[in-house]
PDB file of N, CA and C in Angstrom:
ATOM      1  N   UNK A   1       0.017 -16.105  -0.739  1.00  0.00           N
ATOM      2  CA  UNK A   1       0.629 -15.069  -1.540  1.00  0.00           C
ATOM      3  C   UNK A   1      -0.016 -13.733  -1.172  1.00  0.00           C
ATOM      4  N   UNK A   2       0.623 -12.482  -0.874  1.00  0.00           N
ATOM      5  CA  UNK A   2       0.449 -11.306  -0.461  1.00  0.00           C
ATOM      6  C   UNK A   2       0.030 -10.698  -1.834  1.00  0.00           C
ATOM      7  N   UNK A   3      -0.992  -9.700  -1.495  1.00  0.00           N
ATOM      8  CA  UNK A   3      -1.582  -8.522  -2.801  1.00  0.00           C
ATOM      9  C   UNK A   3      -0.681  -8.216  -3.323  1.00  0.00           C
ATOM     10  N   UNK A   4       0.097  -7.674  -2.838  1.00  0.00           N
ATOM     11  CA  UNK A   4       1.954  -7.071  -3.917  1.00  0.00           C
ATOM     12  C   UNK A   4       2.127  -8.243  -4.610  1.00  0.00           C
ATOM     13  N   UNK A   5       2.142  -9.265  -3.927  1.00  0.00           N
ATOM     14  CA  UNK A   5       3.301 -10.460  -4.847  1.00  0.00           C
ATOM     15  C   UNK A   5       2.306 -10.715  -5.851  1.00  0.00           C
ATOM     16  N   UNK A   6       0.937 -10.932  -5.923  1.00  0.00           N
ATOM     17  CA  UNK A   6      -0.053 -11.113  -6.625  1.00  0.00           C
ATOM     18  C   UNK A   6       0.202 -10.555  -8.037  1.00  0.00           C
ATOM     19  N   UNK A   7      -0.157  -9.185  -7.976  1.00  0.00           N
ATOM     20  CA  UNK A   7       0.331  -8.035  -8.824  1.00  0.00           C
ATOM     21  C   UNK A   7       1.904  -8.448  -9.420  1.00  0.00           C
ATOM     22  N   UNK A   8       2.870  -8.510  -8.576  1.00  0.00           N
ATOM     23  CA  UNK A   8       4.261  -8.174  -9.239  1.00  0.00           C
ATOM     24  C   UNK A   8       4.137 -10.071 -10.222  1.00  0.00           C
ATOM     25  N   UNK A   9       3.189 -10.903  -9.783  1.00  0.00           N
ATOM     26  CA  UNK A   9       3.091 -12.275 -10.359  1.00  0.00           C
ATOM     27  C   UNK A   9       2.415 -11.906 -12.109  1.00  0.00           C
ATOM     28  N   UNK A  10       1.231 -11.240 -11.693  1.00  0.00           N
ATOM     29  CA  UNK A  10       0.470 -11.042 -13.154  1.00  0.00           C
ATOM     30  C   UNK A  10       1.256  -9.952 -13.787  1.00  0.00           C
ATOM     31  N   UNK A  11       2.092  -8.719 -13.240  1.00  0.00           N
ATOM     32  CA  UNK A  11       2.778  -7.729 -14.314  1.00  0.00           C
ATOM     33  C   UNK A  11       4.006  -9.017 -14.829  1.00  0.00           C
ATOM     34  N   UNK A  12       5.021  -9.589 -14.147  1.00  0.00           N
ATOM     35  CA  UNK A  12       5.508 -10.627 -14.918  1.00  0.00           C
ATOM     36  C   UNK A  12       5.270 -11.823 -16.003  1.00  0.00           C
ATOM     37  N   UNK A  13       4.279 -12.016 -15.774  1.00  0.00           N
ATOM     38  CA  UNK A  13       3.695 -13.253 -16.259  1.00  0.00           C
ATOM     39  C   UNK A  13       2.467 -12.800 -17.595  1.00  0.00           C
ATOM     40  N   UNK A  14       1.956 -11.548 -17.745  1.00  0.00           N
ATOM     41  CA  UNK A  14       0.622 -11.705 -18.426  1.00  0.00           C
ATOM     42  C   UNK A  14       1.079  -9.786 -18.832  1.00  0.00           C
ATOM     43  N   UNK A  15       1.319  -8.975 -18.141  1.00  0.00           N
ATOM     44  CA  UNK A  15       0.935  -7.439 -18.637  1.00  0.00           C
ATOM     45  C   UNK A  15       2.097  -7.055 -19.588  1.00  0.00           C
ATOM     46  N   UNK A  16       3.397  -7.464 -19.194  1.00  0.00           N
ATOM     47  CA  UNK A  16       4.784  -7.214 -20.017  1.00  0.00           C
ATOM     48  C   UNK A  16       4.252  -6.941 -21.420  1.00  0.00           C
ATOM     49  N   UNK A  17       3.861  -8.246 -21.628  1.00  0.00           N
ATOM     50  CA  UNK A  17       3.187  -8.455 -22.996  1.00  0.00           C
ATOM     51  C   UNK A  17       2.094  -7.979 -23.601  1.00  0.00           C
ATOM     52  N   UNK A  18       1.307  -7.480 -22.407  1.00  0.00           N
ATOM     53  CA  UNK A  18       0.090  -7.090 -23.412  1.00  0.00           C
ATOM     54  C   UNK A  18      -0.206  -5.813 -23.093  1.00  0.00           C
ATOM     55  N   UNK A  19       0.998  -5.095 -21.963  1.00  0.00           N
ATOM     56  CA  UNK A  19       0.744  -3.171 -21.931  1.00  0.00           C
ATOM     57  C   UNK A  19       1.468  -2.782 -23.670  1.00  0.00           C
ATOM     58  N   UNK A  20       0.392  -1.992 -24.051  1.00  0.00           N
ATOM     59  CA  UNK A  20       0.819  -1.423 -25.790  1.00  0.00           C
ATOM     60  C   UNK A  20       1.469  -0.002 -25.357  1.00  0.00           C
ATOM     61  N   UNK A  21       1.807   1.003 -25.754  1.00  0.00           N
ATOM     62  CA  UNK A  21       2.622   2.022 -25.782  1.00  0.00           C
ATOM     63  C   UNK A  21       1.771   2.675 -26.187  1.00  0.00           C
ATOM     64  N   UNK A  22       0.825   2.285 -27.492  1.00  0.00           N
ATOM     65  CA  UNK A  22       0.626   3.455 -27.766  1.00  0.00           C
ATOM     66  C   UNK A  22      -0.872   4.073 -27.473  1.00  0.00           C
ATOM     67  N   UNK A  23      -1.178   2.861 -26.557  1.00  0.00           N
ATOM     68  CA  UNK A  23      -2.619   3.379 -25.865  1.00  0.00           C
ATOM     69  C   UNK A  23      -2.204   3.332 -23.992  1.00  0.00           C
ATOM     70  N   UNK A  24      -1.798   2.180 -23.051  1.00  0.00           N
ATOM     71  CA  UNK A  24      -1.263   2.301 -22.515  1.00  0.00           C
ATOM     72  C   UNK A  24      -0.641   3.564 -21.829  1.00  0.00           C
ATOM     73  N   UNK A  25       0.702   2.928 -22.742  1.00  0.00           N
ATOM     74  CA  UNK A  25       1.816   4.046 -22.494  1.00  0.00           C
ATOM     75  C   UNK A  25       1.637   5.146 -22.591  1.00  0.00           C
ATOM     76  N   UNK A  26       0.247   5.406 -23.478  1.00  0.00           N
ATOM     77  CA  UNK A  26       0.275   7.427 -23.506  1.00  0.00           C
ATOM     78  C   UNK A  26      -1.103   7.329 -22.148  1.00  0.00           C
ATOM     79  N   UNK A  27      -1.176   7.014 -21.565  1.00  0.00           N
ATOM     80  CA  UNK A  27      -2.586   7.318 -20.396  1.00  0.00           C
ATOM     81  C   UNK A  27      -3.724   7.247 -20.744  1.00  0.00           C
ATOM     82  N   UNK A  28      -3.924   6.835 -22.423  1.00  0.00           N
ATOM     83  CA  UNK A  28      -5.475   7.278 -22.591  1.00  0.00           C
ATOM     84  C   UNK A  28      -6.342   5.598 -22.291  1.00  0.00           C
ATOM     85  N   UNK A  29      -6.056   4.923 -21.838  1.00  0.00           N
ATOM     86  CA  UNK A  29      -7.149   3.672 -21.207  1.00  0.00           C
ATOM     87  C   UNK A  29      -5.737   2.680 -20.137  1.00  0.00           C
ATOM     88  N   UNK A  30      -6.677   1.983 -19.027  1.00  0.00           N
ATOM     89  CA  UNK A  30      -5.660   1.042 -18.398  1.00  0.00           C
ATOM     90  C   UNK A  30      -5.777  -0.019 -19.032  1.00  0.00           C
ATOM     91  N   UNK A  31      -4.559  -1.085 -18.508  1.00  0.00           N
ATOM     92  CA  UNK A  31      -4.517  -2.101 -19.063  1.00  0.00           C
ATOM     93  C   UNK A  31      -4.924  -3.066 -17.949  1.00  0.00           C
ATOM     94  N   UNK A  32      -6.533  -3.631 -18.430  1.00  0.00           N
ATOM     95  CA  UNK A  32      -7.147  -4.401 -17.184  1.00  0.00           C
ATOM     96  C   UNK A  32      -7.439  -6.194 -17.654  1.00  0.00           C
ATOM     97  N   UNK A  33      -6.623  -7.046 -16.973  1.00  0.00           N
ATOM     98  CA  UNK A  33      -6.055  -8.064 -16.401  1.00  0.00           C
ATOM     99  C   UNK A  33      -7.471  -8.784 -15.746  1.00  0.00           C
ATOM    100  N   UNK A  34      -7.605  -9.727 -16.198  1.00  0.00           N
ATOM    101  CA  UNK A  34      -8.693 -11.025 -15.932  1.00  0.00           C
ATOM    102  C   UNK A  34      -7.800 -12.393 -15.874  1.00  0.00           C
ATOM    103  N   UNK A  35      -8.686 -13.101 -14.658  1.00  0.00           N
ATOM    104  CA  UNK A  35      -8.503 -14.376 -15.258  1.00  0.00           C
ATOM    105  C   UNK A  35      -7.190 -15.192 -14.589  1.00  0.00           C
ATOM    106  N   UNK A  36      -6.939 -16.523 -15.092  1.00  0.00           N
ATOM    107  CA  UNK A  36      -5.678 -17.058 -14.479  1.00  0.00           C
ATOM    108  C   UNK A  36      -4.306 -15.939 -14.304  1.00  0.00           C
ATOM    109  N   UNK A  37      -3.634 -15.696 -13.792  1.00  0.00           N
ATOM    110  CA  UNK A  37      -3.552 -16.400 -12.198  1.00  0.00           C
ATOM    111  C   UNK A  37      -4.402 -15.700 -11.190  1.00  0.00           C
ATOM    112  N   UNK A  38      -5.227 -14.494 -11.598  1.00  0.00           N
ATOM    113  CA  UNK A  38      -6.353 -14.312 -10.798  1.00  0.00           C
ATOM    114  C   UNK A  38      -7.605 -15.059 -10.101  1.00  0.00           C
ATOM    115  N   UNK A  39      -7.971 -14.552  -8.912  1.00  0.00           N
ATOM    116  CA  UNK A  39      -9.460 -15.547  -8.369  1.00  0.00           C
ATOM    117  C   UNK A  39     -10.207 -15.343  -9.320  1.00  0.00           C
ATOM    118  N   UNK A  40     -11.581 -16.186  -9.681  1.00  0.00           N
ATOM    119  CA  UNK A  40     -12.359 -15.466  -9.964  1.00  0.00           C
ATOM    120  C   UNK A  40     -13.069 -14.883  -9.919  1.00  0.00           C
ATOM    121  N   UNK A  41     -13.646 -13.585 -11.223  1.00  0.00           N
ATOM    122  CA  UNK A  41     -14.329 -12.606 -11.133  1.00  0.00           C
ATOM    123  C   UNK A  41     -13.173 -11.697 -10.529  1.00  0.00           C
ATOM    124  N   UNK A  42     -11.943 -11.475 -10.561  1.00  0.00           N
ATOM    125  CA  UNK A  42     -11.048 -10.540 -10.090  1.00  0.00           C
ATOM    126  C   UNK A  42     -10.639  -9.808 -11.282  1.00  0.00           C
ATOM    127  N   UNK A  43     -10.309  -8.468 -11.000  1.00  0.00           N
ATOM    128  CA  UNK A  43      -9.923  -7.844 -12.124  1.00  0.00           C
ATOM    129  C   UNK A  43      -8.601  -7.046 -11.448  1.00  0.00           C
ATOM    130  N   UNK A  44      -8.031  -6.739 -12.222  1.00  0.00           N
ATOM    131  CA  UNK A  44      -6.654  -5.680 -11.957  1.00  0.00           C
ATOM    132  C   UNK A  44      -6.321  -4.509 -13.040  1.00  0.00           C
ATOM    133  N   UNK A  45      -6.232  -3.490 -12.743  1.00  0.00           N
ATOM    134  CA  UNK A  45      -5.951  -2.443 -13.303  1.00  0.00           C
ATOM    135  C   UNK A  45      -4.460  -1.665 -13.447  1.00  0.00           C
ATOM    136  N   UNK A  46      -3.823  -2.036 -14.427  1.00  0.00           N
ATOM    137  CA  UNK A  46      -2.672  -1.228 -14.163  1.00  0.00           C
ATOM    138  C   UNK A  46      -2.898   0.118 -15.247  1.00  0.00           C
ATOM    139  N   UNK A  47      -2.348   1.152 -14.473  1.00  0.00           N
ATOM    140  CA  UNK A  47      -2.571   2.559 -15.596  1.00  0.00           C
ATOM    141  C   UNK A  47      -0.686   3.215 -15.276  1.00  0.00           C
ATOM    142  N   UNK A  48      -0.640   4.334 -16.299  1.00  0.00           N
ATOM    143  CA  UNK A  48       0.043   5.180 -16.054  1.00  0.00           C
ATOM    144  C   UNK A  48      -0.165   6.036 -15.575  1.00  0.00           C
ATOM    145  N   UNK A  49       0.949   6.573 -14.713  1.00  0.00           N
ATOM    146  CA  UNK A  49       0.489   7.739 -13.309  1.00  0.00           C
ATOM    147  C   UNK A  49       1.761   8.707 -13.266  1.00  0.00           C
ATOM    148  N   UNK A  50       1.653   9.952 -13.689  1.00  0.00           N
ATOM    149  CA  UNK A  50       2.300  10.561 -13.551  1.00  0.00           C
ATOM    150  C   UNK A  50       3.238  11.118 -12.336  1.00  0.00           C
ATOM    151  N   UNK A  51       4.252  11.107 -12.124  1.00  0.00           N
ATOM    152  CA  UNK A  51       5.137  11.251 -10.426  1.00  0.00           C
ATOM    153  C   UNK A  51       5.963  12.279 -10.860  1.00  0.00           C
ATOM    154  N   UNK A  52       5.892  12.686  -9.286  1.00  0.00           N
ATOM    155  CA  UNK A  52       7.828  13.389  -9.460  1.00  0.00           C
ATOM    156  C   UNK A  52       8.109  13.359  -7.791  1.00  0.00           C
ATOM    157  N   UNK A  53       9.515  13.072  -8.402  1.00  0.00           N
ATOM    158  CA  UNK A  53      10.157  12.718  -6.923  1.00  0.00           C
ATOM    159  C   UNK A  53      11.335  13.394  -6.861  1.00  0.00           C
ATOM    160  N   UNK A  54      11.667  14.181  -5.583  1.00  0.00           N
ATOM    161  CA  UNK A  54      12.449  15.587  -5.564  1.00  0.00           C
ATOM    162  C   UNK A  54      12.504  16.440  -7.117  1.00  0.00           C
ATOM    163  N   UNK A  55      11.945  16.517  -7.129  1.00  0.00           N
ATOM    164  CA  UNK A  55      11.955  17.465  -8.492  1.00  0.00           C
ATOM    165  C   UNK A  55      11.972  17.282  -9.917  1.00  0.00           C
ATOM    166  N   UNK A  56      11.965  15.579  -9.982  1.00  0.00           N
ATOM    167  CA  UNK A  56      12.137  14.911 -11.356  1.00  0.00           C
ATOM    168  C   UNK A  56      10.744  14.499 -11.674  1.00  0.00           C
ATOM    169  N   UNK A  57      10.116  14.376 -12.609  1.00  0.00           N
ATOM    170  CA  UNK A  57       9.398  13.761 -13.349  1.00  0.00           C
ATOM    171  C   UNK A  57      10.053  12.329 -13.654  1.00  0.00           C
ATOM    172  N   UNK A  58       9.166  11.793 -13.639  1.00  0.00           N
ATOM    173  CA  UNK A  58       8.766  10.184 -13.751  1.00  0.00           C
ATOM    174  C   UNK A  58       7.441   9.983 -14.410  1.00  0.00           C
ATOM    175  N   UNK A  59       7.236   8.518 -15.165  1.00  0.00           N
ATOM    176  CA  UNK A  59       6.001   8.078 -15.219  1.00  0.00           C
ATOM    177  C   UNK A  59       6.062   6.549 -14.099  1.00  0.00           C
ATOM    178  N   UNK A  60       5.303   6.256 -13.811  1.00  0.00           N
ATOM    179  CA  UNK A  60       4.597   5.061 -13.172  1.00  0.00           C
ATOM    180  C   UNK A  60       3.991   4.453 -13.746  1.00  0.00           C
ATOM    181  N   UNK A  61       3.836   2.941 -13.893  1.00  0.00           N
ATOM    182  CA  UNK A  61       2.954   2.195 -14.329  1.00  0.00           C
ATOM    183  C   UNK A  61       2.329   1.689 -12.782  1.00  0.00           C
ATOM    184  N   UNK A  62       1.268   1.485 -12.523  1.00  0.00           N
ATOM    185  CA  UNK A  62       0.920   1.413 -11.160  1.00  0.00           C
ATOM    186  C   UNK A  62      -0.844   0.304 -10.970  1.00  0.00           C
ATOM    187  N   UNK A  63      -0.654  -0.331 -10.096  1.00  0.00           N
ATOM    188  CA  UNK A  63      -1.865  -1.158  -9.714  1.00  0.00           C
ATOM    189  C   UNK A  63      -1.518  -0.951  -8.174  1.00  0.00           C
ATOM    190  N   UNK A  64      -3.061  -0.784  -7.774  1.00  0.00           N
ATOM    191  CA  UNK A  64      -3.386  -0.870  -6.490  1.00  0.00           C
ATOM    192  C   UNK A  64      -1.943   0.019  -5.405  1.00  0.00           C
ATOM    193  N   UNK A  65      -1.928   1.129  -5.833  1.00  0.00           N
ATOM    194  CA  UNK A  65      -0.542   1.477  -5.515  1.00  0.00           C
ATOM    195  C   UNK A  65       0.411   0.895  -5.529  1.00  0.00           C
ATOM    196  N   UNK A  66       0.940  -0.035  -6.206  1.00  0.00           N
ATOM    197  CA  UNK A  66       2.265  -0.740  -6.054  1.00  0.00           C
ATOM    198  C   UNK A  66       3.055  -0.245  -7.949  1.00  0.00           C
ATOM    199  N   UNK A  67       4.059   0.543  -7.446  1.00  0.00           N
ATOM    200  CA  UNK A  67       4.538   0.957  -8.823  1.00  0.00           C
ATOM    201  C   UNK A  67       5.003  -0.431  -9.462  1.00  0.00           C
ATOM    202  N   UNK A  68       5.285  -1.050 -10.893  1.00  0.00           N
ATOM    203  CA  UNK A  68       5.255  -1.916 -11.416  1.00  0.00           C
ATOM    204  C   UNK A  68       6.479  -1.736 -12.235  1.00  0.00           C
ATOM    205  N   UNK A  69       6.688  -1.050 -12.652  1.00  0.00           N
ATOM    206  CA  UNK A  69       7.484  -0.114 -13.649  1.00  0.00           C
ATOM    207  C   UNK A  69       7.529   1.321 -13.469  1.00  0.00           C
ATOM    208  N   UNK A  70       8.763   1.538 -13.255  1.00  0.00           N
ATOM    209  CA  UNK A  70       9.517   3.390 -12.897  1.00  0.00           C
ATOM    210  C   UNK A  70      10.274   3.705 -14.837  1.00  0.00           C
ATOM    211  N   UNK A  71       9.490   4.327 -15.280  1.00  0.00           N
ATOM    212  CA  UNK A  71       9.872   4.913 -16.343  1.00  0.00           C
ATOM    213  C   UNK A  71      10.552   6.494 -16.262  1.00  0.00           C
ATOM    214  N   UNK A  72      11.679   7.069 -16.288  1.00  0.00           N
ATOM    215  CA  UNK A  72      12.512   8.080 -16.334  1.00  0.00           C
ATOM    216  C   UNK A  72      11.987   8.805 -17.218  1.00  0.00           C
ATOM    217  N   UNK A  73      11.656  10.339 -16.876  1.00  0.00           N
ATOM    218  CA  UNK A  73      11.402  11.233 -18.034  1.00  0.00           C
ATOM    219  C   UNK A  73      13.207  11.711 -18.575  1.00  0.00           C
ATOM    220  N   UNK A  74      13.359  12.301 -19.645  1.00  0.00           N
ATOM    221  CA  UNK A  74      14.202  12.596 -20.295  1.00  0.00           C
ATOM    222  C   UNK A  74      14.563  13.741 -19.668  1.00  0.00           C
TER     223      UNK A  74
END
């Protein structure tokens, strides 16, 4: 299994559920991932990351550079 698929395995399986909105979702801490289906002693970090692409604002949810979730600003 490749680092991407790794990641896109634990945001399916384990972060869906446990990224909160209202700590999370506003940037103020990441949401860091231990444990099965990780090796051990592995950790993963997903945060929110602010983007813009041609001229739009976006948020990112993002690990190890691999966006996870593309959230649309209004």
């Amino acid at each position: 299994m490749s680092r991407e698929d790794l990641i896109w395995a634990v945001w399916d399986e384990r972060c869906i559920y446990a990224w909160k909105a209202e700590t999370h979702g506003r940037g103020l801490e990441p949401l860091v991932i231990q444990g099965p289906p990780l090796p051990p002693h592995e950790v993963l970090e997903f945060r929110l990351e602010f983007a813009n692409e041609s001229g739009r604002p976006y948020d990112a949810i993002v690990c190890e550079g691999v966006i996870v979730e593309r959230i649309e600003m209004p």
